[in-house]
Protein backbone atom coordinates (compact mmCIF):
# COMPACT_ATOMS: atom_id res chain seq x y z
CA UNK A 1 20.62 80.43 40.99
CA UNK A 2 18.93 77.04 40.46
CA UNK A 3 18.64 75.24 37.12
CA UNK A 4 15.57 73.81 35.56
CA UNK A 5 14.85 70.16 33.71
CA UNK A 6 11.90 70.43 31.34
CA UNK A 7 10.90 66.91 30.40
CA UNK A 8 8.71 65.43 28.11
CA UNK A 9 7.94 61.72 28.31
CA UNK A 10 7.45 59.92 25.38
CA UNK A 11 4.19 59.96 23.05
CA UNK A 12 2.38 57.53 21.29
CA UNK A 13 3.72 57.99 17.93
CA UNK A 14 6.57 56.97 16.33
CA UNK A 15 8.26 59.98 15.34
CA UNK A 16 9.85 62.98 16.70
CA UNK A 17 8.21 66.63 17.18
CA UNK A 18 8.80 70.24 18.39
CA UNK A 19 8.37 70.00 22.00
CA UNK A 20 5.83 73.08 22.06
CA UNK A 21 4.28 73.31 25.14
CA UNK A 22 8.03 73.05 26.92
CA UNK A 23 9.85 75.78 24.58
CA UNK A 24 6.95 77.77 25.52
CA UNK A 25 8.00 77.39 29.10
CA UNK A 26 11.90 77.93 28.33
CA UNK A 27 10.77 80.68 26.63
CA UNK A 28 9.55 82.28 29.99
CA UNK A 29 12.29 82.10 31.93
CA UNK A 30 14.85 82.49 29.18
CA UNK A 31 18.01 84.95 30.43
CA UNK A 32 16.46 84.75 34.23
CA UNK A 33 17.39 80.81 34.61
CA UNK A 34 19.10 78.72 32.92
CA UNK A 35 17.10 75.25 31.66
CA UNK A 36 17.75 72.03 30.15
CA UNK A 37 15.25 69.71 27.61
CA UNK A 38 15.11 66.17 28.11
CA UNK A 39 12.98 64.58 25.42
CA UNK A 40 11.51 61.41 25.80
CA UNK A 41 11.03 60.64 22.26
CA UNK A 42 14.71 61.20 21.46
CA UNK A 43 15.85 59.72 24.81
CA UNK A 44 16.70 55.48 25.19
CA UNK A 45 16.90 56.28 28.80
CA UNK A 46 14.95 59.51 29.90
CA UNK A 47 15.53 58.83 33.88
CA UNK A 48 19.30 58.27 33.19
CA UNK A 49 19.73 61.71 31.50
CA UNK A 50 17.46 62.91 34.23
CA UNK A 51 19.45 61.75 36.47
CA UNK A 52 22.34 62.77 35.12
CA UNK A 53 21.72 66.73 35.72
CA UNK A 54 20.13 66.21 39.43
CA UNK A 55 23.79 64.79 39.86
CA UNK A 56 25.34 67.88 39.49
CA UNK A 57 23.34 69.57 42.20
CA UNK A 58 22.72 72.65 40.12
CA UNK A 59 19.58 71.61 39.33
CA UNK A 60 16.34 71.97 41.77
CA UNK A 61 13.09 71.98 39.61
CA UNK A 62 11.93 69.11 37.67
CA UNK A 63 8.99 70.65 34.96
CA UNK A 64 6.81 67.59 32.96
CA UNK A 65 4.11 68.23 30.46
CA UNK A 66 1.63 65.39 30.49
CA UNK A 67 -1.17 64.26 28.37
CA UNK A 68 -3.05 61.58 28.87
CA UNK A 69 -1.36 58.18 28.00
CA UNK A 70 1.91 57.22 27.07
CA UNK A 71 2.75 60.44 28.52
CA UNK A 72 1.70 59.40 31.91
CA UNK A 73 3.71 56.00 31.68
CA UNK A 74 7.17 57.97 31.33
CA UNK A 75 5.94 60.53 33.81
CA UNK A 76 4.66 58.93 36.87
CA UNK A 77 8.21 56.57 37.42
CA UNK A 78 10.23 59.29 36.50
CA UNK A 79 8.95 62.04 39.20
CA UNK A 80 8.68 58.67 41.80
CA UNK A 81 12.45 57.65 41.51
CA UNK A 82 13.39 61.96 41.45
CA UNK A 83 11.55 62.29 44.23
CA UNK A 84 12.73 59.25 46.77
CA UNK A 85 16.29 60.15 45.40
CA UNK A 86 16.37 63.88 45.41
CA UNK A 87 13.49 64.69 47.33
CA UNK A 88 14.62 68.43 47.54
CA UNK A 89 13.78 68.44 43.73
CA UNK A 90 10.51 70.15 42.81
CA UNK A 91 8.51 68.41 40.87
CA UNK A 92 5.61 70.33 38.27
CA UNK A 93 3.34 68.88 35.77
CA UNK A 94 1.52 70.63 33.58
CA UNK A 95 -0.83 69.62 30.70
CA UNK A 96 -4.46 67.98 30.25
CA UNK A 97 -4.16 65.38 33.02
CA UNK A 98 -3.13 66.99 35.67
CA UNK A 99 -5.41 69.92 35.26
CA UNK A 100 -8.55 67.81 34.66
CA UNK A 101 -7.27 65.19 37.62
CA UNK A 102 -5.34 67.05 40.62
CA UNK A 103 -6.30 65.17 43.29
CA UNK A 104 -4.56 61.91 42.38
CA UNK A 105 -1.63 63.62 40.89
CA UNK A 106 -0.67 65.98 44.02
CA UNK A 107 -1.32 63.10 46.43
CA UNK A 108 0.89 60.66 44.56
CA UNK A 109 3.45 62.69 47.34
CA UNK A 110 5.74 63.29 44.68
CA UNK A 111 4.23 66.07 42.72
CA UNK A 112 4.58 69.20 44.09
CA UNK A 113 2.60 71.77 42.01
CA UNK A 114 0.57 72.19 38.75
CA UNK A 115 0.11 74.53 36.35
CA UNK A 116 -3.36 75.28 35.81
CA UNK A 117 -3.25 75.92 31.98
CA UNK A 118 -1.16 78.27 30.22
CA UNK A 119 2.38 78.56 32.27
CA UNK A 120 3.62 81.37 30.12
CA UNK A 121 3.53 83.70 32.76
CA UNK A 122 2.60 81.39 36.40
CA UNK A 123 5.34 79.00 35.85
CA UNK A 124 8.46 81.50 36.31
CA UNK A 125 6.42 83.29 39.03
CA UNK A 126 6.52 80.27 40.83
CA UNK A 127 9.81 79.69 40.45
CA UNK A 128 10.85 82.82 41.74
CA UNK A 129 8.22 82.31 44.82
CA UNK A 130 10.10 79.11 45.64
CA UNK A 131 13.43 80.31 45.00
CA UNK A 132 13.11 83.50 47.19
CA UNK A 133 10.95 81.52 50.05
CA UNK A 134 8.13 83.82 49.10
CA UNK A 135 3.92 83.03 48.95
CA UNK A 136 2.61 81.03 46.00
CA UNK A 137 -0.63 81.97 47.13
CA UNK A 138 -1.72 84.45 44.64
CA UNK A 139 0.11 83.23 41.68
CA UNK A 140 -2.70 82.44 39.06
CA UNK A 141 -3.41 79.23 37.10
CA UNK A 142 -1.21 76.46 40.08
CA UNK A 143 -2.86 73.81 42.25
CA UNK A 144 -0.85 72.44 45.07
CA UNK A 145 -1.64 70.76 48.31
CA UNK A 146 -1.51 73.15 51.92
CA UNK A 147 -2.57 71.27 55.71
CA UNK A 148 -3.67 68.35 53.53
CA UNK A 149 -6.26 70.35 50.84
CA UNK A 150 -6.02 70.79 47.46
CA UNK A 151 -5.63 74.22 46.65
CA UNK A 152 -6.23 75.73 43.49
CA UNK A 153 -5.65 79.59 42.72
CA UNK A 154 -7.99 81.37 40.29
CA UNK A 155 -7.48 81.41 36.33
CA UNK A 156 -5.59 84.05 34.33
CA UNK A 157 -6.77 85.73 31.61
CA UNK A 158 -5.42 84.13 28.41
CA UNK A 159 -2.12 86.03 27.48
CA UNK A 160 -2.26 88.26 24.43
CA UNK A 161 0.06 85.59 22.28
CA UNK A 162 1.69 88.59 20.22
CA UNK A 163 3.34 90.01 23.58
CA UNK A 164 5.45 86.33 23.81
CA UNK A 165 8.57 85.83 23.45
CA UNK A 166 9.68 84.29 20.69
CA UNK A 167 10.27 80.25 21.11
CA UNK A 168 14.41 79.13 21.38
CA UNK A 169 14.74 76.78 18.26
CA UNK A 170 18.04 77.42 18.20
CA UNK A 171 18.44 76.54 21.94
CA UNK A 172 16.85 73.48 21.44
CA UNK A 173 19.15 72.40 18.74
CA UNK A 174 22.08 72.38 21.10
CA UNK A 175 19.69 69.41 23.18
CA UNK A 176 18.35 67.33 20.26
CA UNK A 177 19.41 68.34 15.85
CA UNK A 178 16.25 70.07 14.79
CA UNK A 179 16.09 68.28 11.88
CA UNK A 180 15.25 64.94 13.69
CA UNK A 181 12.14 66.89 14.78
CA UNK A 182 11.34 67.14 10.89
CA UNK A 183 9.78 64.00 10.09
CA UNK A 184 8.61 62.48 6.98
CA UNK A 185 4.56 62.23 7.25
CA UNK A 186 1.44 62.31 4.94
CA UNK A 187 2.18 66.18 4.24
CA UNK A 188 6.04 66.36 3.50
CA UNK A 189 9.01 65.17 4.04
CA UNK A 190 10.40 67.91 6.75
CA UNK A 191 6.99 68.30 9.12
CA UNK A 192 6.97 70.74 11.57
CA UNK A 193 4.59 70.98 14.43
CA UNK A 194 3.72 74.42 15.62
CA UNK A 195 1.34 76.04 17.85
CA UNK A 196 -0.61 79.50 16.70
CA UNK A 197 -3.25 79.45 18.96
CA UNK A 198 -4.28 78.30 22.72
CA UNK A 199 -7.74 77.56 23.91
CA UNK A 200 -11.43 77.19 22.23
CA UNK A 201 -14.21 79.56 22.22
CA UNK A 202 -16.51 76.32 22.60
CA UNK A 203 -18.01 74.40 25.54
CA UNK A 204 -18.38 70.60 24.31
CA UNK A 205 -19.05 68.69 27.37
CA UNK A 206 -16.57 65.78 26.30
CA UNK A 207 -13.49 68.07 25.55
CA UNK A 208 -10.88 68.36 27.84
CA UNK A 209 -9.85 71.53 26.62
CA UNK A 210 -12.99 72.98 27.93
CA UNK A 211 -12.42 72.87 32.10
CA UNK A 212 -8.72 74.35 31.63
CA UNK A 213 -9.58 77.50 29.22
CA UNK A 214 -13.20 78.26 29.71
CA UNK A 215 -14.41 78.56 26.32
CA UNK A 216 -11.24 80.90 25.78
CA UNK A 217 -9.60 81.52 22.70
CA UNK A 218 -6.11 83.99 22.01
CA UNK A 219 -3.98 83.63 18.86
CA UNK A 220 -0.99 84.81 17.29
CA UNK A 221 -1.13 86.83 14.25
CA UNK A 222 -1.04 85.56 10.44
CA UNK A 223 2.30 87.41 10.37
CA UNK A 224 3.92 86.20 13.36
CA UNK A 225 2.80 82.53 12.68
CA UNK A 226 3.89 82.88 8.72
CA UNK A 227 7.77 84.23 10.27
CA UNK A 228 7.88 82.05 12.45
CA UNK A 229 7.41 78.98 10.16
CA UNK A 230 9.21 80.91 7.00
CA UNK A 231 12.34 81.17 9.97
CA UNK A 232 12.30 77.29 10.47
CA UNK A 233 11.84 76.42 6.44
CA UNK A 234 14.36 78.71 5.95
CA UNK A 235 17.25 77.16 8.29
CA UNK A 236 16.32 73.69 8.65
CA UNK A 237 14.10 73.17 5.50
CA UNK A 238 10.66 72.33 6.52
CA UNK A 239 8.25 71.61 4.07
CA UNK A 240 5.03 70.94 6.03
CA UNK A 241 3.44 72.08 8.90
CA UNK A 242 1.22 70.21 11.54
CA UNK A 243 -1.10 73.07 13.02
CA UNK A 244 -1.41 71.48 17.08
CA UNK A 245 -3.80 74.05 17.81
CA UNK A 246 -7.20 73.02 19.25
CA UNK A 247 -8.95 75.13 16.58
CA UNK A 248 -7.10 76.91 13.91
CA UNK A 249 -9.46 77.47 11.92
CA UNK A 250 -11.67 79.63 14.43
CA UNK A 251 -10.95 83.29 12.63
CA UNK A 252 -11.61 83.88 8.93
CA UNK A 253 -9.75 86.74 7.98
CA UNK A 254 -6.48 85.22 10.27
CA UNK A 255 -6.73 81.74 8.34
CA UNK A 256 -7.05 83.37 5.15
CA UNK A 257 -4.74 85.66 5.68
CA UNK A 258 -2.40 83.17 6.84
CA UNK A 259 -2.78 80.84 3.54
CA UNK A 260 -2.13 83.85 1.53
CA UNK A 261 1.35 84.53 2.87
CA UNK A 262 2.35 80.86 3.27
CA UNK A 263 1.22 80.57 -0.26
CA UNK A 264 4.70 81.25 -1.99
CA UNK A 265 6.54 79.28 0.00
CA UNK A 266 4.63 75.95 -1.33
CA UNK A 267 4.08 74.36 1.98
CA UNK A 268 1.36 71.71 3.05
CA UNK A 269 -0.49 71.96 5.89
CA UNK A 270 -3.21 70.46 8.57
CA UNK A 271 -5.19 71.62 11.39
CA UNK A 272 -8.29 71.30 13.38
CA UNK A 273 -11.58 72.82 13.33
CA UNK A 274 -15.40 73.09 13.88
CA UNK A 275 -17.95 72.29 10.86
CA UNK A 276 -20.39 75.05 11.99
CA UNK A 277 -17.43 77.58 11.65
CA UNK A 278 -15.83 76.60 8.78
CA UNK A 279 -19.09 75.55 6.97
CA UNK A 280 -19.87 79.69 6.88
CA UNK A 281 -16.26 80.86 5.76
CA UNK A 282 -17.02 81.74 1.98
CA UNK A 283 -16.15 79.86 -1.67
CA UNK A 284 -13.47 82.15 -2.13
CA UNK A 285 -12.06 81.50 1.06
CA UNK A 286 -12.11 78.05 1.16
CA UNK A 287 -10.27 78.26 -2.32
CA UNK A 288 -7.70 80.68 -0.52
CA UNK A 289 -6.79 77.86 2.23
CA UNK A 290 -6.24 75.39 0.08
CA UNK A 291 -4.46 77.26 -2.34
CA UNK A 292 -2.03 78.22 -0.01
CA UNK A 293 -1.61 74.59 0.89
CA UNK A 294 -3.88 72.91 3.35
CA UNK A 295 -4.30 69.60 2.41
CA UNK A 296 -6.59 68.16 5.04
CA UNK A 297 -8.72 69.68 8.22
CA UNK A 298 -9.63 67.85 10.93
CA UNK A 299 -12.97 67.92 12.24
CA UNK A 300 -14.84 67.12 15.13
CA UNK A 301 -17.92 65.19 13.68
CA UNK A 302 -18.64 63.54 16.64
CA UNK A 303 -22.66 62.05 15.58
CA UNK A 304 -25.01 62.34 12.72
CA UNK A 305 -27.48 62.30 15.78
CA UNK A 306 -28.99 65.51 16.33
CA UNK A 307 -30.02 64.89 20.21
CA UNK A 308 -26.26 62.95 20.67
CA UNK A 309 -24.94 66.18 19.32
CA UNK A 310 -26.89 68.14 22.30
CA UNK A 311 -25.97 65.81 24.70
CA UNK A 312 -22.28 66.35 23.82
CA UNK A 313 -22.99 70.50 23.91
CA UNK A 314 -22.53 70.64 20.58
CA UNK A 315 -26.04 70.81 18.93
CA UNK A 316 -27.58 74.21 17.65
CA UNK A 317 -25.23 75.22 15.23
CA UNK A 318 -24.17 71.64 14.10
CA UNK A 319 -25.98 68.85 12.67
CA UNK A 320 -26.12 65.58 10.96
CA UNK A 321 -27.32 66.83 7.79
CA UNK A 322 -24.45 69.92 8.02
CA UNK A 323 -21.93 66.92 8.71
CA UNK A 324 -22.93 65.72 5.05
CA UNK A 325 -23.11 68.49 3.24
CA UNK A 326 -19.57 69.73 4.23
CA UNK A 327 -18.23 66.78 3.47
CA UNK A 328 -19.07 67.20 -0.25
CA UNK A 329 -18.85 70.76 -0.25
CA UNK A 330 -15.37 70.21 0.38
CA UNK A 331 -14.59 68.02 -2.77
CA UNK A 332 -14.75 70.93 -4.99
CA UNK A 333 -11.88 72.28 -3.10
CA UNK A 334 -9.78 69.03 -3.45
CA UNK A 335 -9.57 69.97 0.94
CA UNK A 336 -9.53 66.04 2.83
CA UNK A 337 -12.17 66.46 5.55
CA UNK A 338 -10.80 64.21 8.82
CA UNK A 339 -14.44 63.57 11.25
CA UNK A 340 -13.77 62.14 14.30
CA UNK A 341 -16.80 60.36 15.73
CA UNK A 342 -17.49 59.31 19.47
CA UNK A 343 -19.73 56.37 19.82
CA UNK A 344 -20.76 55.09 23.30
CA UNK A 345 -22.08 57.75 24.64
CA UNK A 346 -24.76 56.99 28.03
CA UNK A 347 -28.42 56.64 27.30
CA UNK A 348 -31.44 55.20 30.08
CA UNK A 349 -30.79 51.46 28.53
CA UNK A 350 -28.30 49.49 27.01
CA UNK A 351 -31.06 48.81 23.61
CA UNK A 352 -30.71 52.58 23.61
CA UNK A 353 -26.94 52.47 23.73
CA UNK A 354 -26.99 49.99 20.97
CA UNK A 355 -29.31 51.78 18.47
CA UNK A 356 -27.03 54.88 18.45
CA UNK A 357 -23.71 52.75 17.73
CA UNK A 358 -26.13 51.09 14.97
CA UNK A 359 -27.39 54.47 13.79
CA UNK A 360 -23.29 56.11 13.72
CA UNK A 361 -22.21 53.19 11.84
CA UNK A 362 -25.32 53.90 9.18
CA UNK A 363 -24.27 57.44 9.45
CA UNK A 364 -20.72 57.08 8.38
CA UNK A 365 -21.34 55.06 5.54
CA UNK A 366 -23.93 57.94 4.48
CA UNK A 367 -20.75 60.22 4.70
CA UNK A 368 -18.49 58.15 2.86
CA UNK A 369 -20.99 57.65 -0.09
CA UNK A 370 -21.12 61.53 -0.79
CA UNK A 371 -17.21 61.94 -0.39
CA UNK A 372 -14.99 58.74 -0.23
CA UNK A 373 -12.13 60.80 0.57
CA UNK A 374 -13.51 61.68 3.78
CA UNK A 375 -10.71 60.28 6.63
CA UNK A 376 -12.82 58.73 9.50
CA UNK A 377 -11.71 58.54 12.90
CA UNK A 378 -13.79 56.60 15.78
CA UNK A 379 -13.49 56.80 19.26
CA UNK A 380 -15.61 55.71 22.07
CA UNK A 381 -17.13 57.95 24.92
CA UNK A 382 -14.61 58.76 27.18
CA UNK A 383 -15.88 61.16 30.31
CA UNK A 384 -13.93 64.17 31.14
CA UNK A 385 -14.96 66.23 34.23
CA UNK A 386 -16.61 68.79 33.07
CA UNK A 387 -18.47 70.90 35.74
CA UNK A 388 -21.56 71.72 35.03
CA UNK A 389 -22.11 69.80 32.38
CA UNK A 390 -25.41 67.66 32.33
CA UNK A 391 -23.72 65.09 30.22
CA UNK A 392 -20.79 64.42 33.14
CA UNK A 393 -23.38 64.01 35.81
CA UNK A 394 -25.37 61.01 33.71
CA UNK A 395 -21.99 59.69 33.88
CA UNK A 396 -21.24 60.26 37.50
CA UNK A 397 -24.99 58.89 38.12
CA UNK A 398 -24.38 55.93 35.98
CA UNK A 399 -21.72 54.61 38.60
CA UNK A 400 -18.40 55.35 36.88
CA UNK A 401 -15.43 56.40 38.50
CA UNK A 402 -11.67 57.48 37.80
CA UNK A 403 -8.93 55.98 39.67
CA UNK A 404 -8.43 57.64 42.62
CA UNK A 405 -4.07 56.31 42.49
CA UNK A 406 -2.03 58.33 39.94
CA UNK A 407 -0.05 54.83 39.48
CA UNK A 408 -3.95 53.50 38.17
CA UNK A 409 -3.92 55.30 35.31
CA UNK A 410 -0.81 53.59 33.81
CA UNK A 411 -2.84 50.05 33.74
CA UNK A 412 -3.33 48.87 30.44
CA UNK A 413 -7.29 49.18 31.25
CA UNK A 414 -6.60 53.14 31.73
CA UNK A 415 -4.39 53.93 29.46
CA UNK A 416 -6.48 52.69 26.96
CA UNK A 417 -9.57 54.79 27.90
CA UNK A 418 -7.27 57.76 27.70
CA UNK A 419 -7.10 57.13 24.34
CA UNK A 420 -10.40 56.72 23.96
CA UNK A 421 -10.48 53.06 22.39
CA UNK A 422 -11.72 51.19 24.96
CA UNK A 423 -13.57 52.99 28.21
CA UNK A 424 -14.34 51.65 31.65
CA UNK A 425 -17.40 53.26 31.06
CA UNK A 426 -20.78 51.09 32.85
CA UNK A 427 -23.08 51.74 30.11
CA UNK A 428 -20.95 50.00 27.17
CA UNK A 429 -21.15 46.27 26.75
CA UNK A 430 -17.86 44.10 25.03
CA UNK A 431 -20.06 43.30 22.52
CA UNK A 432 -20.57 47.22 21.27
CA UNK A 433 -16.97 47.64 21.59
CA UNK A 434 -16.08 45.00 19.57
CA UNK A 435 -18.41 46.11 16.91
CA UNK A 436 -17.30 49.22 16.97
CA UNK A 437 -13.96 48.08 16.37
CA UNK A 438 -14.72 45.44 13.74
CA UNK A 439 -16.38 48.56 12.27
CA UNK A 440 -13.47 50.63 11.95
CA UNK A 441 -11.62 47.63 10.64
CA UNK A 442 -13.89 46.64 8.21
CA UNK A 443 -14.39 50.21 6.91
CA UNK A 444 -10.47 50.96 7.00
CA UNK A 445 -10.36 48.42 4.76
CA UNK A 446 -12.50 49.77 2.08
CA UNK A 447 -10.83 52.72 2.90
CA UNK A 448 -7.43 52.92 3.87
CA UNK A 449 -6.11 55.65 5.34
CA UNK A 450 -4.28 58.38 2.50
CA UNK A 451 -2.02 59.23 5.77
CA UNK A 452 -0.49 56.12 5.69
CA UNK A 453 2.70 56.39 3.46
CA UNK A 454 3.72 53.16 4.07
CA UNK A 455 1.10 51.58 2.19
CA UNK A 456 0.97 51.16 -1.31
CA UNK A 457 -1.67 50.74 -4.24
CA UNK A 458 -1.43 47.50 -5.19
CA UNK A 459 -2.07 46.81 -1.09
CA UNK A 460 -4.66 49.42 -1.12
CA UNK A 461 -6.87 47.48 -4.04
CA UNK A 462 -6.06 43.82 -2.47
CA UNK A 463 -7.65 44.89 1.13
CA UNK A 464 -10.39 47.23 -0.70
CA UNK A 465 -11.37 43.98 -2.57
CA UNK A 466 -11.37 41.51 0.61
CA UNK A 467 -12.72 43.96 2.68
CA UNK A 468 -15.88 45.19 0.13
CA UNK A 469 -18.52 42.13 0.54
CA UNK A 470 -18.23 42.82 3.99
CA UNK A 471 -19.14 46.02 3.56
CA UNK A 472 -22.05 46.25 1.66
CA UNK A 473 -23.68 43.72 3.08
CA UNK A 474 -23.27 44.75 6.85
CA UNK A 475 -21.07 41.88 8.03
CA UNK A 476 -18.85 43.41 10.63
CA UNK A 477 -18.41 40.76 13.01
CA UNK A 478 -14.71 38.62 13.44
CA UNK A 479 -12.81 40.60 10.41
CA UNK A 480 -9.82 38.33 11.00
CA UNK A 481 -9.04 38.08 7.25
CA UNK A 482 -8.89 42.02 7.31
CA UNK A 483 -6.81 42.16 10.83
CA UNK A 484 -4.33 39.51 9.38
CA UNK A 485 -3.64 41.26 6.33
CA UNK A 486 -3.41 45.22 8.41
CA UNK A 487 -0.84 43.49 10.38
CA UNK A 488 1.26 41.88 8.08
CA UNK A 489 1.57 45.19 6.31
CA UNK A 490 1.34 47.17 9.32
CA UNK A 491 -1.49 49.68 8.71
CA UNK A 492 -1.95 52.79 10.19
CA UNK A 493 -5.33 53.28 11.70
CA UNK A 494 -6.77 56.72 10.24
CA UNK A 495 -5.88 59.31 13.47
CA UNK A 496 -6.15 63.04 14.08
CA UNK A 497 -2.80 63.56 11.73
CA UNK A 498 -0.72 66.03 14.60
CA UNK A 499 -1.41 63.48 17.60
């Protein structure tokens, strides 16, 4: 029976965290194969370890999760040099890029397959398929080439996450010590990241998450997720727990619920959601949450702009005066509201393009004078292929294109519009990118991040101070003073706190 590497290349940040998305994959093929964990972030040499199992000739499948990124810089040279020196290896990604870009990743010609989205249940099926010589065909949520075409199967119904098997910590510990994936952040000292959910009942037209789950949503009970975690606190002492979920916060009764049972065990904790939802959930409820120790929520602000917000699919139920009023609802609840904000977005002229960076920028400030606590995180327009969407086909009308080589995307041009700082995008000028960053500079310096543990108060005042005139008198423009300083002491930029 063949053996299977599950390998995660390295992220962008600097510390160590539960491998989810893979354990959820050893998980399903637990006691039917037997798997290794290669993990980038704890690895000096990733390929080398690789390597060193393909050696053995035991091992025939090569499984890589890959987000956009980093990820992809560790990823594409690793399945090249597997694949030109064990080409019998097969090779399957899974994750947000290769679902949202299959064409350039399955005719890189040394990708084999993709998973589609959850792999709970498609990726041992298609193990089996390959290992018994049988069709593939059928098998839900995998793309793969046939005769030259791209084939991709249909989508499976989001798996009821209670019926899961439960995820091999212990396993994992004999790859990589679990404490080393308990890292000292904002929120504790021991932070775990965990998983209690999978998918979003929302359609926003710039979300990735949106073409692989369908405005799908399944979650694990507040029990389960409270055993889970008390299990881990329990053996290897975590303290705080990073929620990775694309929206936590999407059930009431389950959050609440949740916060009342992790209550006792005096844990801190983050995760994301949507203003509209959370802006109904109730006084009392709010109070629960942060009783039971959520310290900060991330949120998906994305414009004070009413029509941006329809563009972007996410008008309706949200809007630029909700933005505000959430912001300082939540300072009676001592909660830290993280908005995210995407600036850039298309419009008919480039004076048009301007005037909504100029109104954000107004915006924000308009935030941060009702609740100063409020984290902000920019990031500029970056399309994701979203069918159907009349946002993506301005985009697709404007001119702009993705790379059409996988090995593209790992240019310092690309990898930065995965990250959203700096887009290829037609519409956007150097000039509104730079003052968009010289923005975010400026007003991280009257504001430095509370994530950033690194940086103390005395630092805190001394930038606040320098960075202040600026600020209130709308001077933006060449913040080198600011810059100098952030690097000297090696500020954090304010991020979504579990990426």
């Amino acid at each position: 029976m063949s053996k299977i590497i599950l390998f995660n290349p390295k992220s962008a940040v600097a510390k160590h965290r539960v491998p989810n998305s893979l354990l959820n994959i050893a998980a399903s093929v637990e006691g039917k194969y037997e798997w290794v964990i290669v993990d980038g972030n704890c690895e000096a040499d990733p390929l080398k370890k690789i390597e060193s199992y393909l050696a053995t000739g035991e091992y025939n499948y090569l499984g890589i999760t890959v987000m956009p990124g980093p990820q992809l810089r560790g990823a594409i040279p690793v399945s090249k040099a597997v694949k030109e020196k064990y080409p019998h290896t097969k090779t399957i990604w899974g994750g947000y890029f290769p679902s949202t870009q299959p064409k350039a990743v399955l005719e890189s010609g040394y990708v084999d397959f993709i998973i589609n989205g959850p792999g709970d249940h498609a990726f041992p099926l298609l193990i089996d398929a390959l290992e018994n010589n049988t069709p593939y065909e059928f098998i839900k949520n995998i793309i793969y080439r046939a005769n030259g075409d791209i084939i991709k199967n249909g989508k499976e119904d989001l798996i009821d996450q209670e019926t899961l098997p439960p995820l091999p910590y212990d396993k994992l510990g004999r790859f990589y010590s679990m404490e080393k994936y308990l890292g000292r952040t904002y929120l504790g000292e021991k932070t775990l990241a965990y998983h209690s959910s999978i998918g979003c009942p929302f359609t926003c037209s710039f979300c990735a998450v949106v073409p692989i789950y369908e405005a799908r949503w399944k979650a694990k009970s507040a029990k389960t997720v409270y055993k889970d975690i008390k299990y881990i606190k329990d053996k290897w002492g975590a303290d705080a727990i990073e929620f990775h979920d694309n929206n936590f916060f999407v059930s009431e009764k389950r959050t609440v619920e949740f916060a009342k049972l992790i209550a006792p065990e005096k844990m801190s904790w983050w995760g994301m959601a949507r203003i509209d939802t959370m802006d109904k959930f109730s006084d009392a409820s709010l109070a629960a949450i942060r009783e039971g120790g959520c310290k900060i929520i991330f949120f998906g602000a994305e414009s004070g702009n009413n029509l941006i917000l329809e563009q972007l699919d996410k008008g309706g139920t949200q809007t630029g005066d909700q933005i505000i009023r959430f912001a300082e609802r939540l300072k009676k609840f001592d909660i830290i509201p993280e908005y995210s904000f995407v600036l850039g977005t298309p419009a008919p002229t480039p004076q048009q393009v301007q005037a909504q960076i100029d109104f954000e920028i107004d915006f924000i400030k308009k935030v941060k004078a009702v609740n100063p606590r409020t984290e902000i995180v920019l990031y500029t327009y970056s399309p994701v292929p979203t069918e159907g969407s009349t946002l993506y086909k301005q985009v697709l009308d404007s001119g702009f294109k993705y790379p059409q080589k996988l090995e593209d995307w790992i240019s310092p041009a690309w990898e930065n519009f995965d990250m959203r700082k700096n887009p290829l995008t037609p519409w956007l000028t150097p000039e509104m990118i730079d003052k968009i960053r010289d923005f975010e500079t400026v007003l991280n310096g009257v504001y430095p991040t509370v994530t950033d543990i690194r940086l103390n108060d005395l630092k805190r005042r001394s930038i606040k101070l320098i960075a202040g005139l600026r600020y209130k008198i709308n001077l933006y423009k060449y913040p080198y003073e600011i810059k100098l300083l952030q690097r000297v002491w090696k500020y954090r930029q304010p991020e979504i706190q579990g990426f």
